[in-house]
PDB file of N, CA and C in Angstrom:
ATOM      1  N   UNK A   1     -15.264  15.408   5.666  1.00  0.00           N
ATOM      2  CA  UNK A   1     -13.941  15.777   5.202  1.00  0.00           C
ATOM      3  C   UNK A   1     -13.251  14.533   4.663  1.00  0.00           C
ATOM      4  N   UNK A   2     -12.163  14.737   3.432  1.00  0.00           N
ATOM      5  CA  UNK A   2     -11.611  13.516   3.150  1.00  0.00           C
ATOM      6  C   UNK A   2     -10.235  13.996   2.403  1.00  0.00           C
ATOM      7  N   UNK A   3      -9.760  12.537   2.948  1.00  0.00           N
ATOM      8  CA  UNK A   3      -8.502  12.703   2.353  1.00  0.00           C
ATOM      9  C   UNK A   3      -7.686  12.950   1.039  1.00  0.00           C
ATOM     10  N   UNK A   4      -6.753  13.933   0.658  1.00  0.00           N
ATOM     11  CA  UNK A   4      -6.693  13.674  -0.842  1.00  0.00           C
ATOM     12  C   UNK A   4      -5.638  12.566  -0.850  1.00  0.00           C
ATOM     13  N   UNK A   5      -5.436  12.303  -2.138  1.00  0.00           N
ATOM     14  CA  UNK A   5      -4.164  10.648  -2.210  1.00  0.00           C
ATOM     15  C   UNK A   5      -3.039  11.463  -1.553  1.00  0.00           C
ATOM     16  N   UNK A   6      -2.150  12.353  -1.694  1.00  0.00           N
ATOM     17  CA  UNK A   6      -1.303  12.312  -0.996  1.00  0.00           C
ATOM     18  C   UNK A   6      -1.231  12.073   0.523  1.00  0.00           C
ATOM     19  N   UNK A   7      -2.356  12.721   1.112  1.00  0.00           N
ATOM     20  CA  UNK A   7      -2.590  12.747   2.950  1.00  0.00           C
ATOM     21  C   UNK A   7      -2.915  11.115   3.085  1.00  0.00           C
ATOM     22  N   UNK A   8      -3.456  10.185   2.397  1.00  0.00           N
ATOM     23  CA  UNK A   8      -3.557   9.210   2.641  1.00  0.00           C
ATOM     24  C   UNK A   8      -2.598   8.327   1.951  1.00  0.00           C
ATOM     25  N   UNK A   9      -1.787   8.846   1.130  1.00  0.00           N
ATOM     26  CA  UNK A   9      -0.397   8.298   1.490  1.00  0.00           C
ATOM     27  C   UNK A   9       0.707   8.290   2.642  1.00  0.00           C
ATOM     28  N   UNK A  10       0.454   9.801   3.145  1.00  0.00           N
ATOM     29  CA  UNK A  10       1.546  10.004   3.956  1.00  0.00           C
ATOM     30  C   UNK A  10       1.085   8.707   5.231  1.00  0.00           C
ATOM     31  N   UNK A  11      -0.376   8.818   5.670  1.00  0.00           N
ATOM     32  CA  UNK A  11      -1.063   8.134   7.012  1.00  0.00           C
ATOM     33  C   UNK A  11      -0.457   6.789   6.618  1.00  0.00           C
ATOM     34  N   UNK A  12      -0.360   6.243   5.144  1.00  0.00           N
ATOM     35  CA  UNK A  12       0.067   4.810   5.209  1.00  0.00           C
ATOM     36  C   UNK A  12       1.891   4.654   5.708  1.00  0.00           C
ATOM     37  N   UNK A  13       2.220   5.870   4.612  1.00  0.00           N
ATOM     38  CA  UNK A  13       3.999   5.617   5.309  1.00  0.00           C
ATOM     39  C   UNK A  13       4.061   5.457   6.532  1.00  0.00           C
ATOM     40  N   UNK A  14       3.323   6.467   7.194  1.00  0.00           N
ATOM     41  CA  UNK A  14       3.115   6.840   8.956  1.00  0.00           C
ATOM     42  C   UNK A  14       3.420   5.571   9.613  1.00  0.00           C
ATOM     43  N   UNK A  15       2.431   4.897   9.527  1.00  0.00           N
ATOM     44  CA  UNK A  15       1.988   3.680  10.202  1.00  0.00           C
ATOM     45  C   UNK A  15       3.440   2.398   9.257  1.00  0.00           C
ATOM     46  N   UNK A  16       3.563   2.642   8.346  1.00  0.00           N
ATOM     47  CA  UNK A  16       4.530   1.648   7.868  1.00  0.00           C
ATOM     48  C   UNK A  16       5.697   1.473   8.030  1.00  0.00           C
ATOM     49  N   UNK A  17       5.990   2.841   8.809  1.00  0.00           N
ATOM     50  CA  UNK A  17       7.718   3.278   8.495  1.00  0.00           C
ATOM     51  C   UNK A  17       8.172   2.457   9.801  1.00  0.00           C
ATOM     52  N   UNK A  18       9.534   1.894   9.771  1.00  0.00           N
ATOM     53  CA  UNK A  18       9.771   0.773  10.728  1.00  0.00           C
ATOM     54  C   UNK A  18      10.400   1.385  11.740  1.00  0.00           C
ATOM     55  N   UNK A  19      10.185   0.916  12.797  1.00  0.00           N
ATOM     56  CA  UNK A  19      10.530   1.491  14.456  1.00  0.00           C
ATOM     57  C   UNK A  19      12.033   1.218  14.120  1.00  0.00           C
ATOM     58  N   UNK A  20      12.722   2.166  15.213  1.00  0.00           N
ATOM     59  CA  UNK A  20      13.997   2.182  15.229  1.00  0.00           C
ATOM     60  C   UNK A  20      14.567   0.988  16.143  1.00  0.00           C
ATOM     61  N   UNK A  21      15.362   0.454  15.759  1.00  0.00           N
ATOM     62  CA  UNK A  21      16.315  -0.700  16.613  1.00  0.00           C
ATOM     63  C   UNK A  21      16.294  -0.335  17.912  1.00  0.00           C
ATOM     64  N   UNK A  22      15.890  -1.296  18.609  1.00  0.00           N
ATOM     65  CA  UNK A  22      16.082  -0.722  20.631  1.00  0.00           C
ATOM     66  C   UNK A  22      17.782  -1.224  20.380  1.00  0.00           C
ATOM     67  N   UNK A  23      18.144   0.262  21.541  1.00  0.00           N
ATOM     68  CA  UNK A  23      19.485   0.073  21.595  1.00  0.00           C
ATOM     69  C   UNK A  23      19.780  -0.378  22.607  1.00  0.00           C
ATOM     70  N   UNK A  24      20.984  -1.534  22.429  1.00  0.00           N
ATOM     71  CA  UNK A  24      21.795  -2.117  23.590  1.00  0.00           C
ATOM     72  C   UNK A  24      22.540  -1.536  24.265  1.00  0.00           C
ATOM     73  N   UNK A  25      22.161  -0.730  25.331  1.00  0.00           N
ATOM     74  CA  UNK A  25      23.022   0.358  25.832  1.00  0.00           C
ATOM     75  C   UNK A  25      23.853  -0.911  27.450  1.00  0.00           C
ATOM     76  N   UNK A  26      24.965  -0.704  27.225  1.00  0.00           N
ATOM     77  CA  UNK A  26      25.875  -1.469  28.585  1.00  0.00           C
ATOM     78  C   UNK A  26      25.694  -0.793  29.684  1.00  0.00           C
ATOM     79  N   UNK A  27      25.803  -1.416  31.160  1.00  0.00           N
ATOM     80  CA  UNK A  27      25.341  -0.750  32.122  1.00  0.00           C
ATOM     81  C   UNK A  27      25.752   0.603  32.465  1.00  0.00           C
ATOM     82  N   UNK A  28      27.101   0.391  31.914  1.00  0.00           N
ATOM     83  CA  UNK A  28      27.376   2.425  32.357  1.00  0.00           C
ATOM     84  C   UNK A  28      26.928   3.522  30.876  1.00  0.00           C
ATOM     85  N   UNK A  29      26.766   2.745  30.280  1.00  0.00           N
ATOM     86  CA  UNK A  29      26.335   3.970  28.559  1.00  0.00           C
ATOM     87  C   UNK A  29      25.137   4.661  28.870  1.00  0.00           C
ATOM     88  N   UNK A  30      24.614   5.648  28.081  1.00  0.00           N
ATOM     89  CA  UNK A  30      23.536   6.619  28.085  1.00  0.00           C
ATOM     90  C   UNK A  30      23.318   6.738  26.464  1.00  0.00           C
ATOM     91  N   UNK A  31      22.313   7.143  26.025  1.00  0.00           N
ATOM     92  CA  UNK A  31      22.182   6.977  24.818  1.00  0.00           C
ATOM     93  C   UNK A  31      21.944   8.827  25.083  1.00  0.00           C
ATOM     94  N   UNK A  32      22.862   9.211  23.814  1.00  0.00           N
ATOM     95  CA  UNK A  32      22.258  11.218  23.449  1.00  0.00           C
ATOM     96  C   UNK A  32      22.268  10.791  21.524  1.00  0.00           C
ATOM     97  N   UNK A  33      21.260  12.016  21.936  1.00  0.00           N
ATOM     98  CA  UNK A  33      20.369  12.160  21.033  1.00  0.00           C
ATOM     99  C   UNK A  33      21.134  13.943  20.207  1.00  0.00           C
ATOM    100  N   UNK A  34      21.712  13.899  18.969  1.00  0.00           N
ATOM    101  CA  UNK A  34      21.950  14.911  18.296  1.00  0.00           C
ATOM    102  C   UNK A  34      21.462  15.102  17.571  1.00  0.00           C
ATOM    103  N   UNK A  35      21.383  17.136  17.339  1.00  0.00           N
ATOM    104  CA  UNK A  35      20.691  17.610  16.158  1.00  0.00           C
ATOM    105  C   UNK A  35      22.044  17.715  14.784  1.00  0.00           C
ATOM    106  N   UNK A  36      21.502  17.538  13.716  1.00  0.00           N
ATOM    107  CA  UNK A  36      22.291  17.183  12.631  1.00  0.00           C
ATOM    108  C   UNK A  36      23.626  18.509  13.020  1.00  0.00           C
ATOM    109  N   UNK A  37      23.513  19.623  13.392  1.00  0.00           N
ATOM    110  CA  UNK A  37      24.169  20.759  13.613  1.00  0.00           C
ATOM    111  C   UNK A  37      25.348  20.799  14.475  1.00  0.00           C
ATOM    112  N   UNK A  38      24.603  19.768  15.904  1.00  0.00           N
ATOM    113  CA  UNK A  38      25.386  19.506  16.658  1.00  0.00           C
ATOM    114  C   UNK A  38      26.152  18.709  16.470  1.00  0.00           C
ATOM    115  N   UNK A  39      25.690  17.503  15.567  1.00  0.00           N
ATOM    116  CA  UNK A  39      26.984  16.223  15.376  1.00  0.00           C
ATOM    117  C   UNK A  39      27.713  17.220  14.651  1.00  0.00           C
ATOM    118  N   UNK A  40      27.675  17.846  13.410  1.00  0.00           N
ATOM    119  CA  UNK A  40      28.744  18.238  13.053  1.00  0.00           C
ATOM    120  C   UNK A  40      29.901  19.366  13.566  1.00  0.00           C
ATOM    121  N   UNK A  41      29.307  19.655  15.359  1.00  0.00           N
ATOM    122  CA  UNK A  41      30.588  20.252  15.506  1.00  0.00           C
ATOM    123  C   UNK A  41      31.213  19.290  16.485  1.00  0.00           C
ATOM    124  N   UNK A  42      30.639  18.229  16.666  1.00  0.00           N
ATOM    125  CA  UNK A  42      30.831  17.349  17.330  1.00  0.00           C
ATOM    126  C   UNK A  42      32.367  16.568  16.676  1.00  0.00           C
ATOM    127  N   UNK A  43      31.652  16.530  14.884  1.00  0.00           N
ATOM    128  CA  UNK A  43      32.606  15.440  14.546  1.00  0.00           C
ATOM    129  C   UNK A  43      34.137  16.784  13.678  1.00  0.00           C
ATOM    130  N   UNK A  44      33.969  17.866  14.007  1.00  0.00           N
ATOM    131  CA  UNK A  44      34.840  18.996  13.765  1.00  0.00           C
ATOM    132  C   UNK A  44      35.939  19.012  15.116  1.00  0.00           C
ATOM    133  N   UNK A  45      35.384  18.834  16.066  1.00  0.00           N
ATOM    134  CA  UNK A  45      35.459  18.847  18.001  1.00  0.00           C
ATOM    135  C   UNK A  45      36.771  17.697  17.487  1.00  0.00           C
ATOM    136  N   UNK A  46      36.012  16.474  17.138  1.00  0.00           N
ATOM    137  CA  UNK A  46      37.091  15.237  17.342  1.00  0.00           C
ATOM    138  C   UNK A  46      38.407  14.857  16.079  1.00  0.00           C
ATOM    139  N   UNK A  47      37.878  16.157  15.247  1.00  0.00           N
ATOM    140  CA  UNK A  47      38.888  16.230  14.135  1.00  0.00           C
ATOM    141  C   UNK A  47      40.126  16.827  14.745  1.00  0.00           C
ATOM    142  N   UNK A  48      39.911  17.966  15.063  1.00  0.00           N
ATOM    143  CA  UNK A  48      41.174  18.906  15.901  1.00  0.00           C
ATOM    144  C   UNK A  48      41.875  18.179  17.248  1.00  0.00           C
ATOM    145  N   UNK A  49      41.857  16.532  17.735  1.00  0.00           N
ATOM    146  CA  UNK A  49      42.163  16.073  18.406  1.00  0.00           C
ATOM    147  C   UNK A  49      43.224  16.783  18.362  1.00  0.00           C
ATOM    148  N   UNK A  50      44.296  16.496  17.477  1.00  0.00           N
ATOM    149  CA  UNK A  50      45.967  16.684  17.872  1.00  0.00           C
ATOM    150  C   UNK A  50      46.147  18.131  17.587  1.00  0.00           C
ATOM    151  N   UNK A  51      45.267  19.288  17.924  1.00  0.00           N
ATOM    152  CA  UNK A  51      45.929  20.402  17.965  1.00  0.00           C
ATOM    153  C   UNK A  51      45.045  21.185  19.416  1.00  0.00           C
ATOM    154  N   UNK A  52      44.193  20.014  20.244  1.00  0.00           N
ATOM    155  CA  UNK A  52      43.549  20.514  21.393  1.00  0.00           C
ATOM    156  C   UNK A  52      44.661  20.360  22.804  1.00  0.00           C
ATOM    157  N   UNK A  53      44.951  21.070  23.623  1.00  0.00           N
ATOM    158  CA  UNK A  53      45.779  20.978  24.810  1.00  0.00           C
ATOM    159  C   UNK A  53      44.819  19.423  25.448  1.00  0.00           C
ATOM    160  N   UNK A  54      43.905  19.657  25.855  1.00  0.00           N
ATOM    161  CA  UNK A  54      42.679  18.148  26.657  1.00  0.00           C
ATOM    162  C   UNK A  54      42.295  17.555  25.287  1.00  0.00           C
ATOM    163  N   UNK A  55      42.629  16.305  25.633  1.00  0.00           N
ATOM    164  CA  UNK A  55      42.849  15.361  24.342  1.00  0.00           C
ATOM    165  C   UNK A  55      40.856  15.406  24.698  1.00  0.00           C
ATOM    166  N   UNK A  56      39.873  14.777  23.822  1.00  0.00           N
ATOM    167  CA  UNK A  56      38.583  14.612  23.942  1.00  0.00           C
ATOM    168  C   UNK A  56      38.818  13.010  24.762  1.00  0.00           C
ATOM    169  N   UNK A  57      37.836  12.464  25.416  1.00  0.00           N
ATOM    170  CA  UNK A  57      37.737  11.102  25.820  1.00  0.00           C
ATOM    171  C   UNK A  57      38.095  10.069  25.304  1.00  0.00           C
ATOM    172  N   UNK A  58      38.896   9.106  25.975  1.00  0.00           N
ATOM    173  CA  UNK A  58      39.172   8.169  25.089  1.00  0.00           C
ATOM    174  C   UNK A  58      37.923   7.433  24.382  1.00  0.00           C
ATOM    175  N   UNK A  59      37.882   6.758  23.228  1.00  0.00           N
ATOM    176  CA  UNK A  59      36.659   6.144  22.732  1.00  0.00           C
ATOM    177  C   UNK A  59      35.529   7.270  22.013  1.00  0.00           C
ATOM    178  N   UNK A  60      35.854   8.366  21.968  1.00  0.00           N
ATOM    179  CA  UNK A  60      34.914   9.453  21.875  1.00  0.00           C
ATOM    180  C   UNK A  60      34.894   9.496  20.213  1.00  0.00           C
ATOM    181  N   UNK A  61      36.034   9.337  19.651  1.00  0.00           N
ATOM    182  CA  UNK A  61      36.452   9.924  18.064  1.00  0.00           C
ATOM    183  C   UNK A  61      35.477   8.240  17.557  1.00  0.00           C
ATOM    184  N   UNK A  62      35.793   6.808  18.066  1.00  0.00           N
ATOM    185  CA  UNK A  62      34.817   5.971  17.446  1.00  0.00           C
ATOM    186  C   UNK A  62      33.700   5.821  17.645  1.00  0.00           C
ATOM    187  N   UNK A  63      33.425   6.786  18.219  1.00  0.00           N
ATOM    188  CA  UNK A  63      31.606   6.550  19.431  1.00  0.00           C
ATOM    189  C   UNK A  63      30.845   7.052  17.766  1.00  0.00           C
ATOM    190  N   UNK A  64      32.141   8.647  17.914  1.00  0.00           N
ATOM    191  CA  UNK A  64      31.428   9.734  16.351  1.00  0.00           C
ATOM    192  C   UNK A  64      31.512   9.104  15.458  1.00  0.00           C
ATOM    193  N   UNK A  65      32.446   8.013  15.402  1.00  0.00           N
ATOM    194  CA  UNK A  65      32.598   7.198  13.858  1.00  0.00           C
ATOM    195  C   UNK A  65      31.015   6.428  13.300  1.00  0.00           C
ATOM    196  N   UNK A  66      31.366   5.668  14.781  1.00  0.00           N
ATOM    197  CA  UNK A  66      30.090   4.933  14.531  1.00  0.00           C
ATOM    198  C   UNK A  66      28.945   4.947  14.880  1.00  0.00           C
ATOM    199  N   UNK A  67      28.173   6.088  14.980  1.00  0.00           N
ATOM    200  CA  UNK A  67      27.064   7.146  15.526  1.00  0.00           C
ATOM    201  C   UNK A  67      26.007   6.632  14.550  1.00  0.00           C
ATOM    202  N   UNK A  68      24.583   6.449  14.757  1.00  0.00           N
ATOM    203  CA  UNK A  68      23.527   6.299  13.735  1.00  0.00           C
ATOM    204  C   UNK A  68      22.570   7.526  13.388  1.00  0.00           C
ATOM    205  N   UNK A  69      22.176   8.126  12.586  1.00  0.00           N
ATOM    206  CA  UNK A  69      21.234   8.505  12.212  1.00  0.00           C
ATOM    207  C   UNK A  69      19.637   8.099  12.292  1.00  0.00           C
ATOM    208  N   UNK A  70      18.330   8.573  13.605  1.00  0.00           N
ATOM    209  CA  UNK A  70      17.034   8.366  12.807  1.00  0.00           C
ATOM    210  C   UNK A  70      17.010   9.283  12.052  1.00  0.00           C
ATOM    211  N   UNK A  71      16.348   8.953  10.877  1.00  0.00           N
ATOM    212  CA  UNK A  71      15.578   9.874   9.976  1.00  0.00           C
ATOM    213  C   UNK A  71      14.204  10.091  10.531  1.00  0.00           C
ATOM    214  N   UNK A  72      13.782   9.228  11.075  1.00  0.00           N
ATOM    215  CA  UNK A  72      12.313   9.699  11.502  1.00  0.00           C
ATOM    216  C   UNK A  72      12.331  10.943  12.529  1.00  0.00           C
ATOM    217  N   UNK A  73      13.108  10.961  12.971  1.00  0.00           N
ATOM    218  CA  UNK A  73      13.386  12.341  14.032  1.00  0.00           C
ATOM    219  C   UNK A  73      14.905  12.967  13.822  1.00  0.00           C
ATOM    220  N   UNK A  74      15.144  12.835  12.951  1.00  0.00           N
ATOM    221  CA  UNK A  74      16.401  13.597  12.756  1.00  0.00           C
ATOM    222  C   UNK A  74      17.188  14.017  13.382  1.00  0.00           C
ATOM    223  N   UNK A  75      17.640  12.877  14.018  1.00  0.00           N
ATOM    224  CA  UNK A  75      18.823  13.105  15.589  1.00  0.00           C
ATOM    225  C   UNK A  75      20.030  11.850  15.049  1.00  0.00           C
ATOM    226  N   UNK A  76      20.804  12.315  15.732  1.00  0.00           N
ATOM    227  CA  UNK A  76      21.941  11.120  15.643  1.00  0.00           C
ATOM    228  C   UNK A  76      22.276  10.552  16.764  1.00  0.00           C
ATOM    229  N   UNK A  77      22.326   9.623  17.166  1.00  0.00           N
ATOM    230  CA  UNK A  77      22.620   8.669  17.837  1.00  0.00           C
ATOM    231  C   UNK A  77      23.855   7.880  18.146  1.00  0.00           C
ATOM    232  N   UNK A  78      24.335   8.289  19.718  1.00  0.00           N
ATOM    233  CA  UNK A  78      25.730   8.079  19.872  1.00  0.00           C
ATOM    234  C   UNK A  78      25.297   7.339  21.779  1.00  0.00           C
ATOM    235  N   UNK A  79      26.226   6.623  21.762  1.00  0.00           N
ATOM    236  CA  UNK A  79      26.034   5.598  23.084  1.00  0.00           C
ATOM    237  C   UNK A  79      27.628   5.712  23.834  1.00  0.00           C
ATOM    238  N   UNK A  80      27.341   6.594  24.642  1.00  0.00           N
ATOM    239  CA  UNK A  80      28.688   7.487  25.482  1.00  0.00           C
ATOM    240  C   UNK A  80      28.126   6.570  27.312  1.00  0.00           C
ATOM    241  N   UNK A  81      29.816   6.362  27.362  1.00  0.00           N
ATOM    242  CA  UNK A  81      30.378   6.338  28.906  1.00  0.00           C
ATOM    243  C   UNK A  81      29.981   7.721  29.760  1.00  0.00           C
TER     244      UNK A  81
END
């Protein structure tokens, strides 16, 4: 069996594509992991701050600001108290 050029393109991206940054998580943080679906009701959640009775956590609206994206697994990445 053999590869056609594309399948042995993809095996090279595979192996090429660069590992994700280890995250510096502080002793009380947890790292979660979102599906693209969920951040966005996530970042809908922290829009409606000033019309929710329970304000969301403090630090919560810049956690969503500054949240990363892998693309290799298509999660977003947020480092919560």
């Amino acid at each position: 069996m053999r590869l056609a050029a594309a399948g042995h393109d993809l095996l090279v991206y595979t192996v090429a594509r660069p590992a994700p940054a280890p995250s510096r998580l502080g002793p009380q943080q947890r790292l979660v992991e979102l599906l693209p679906l969920q951040m966005t009701a996530l970042r809908v959640f922290v829009g409606l701050t000033g019309q929710l009775w329970v304000p969301p956590a403090d630090g919560l609206a810049e956690q969503v600001r500054t949240a990363s994206c892998d693309h290799g697994i298509k999660r977003w990445r947020l480092h919560l108290t």
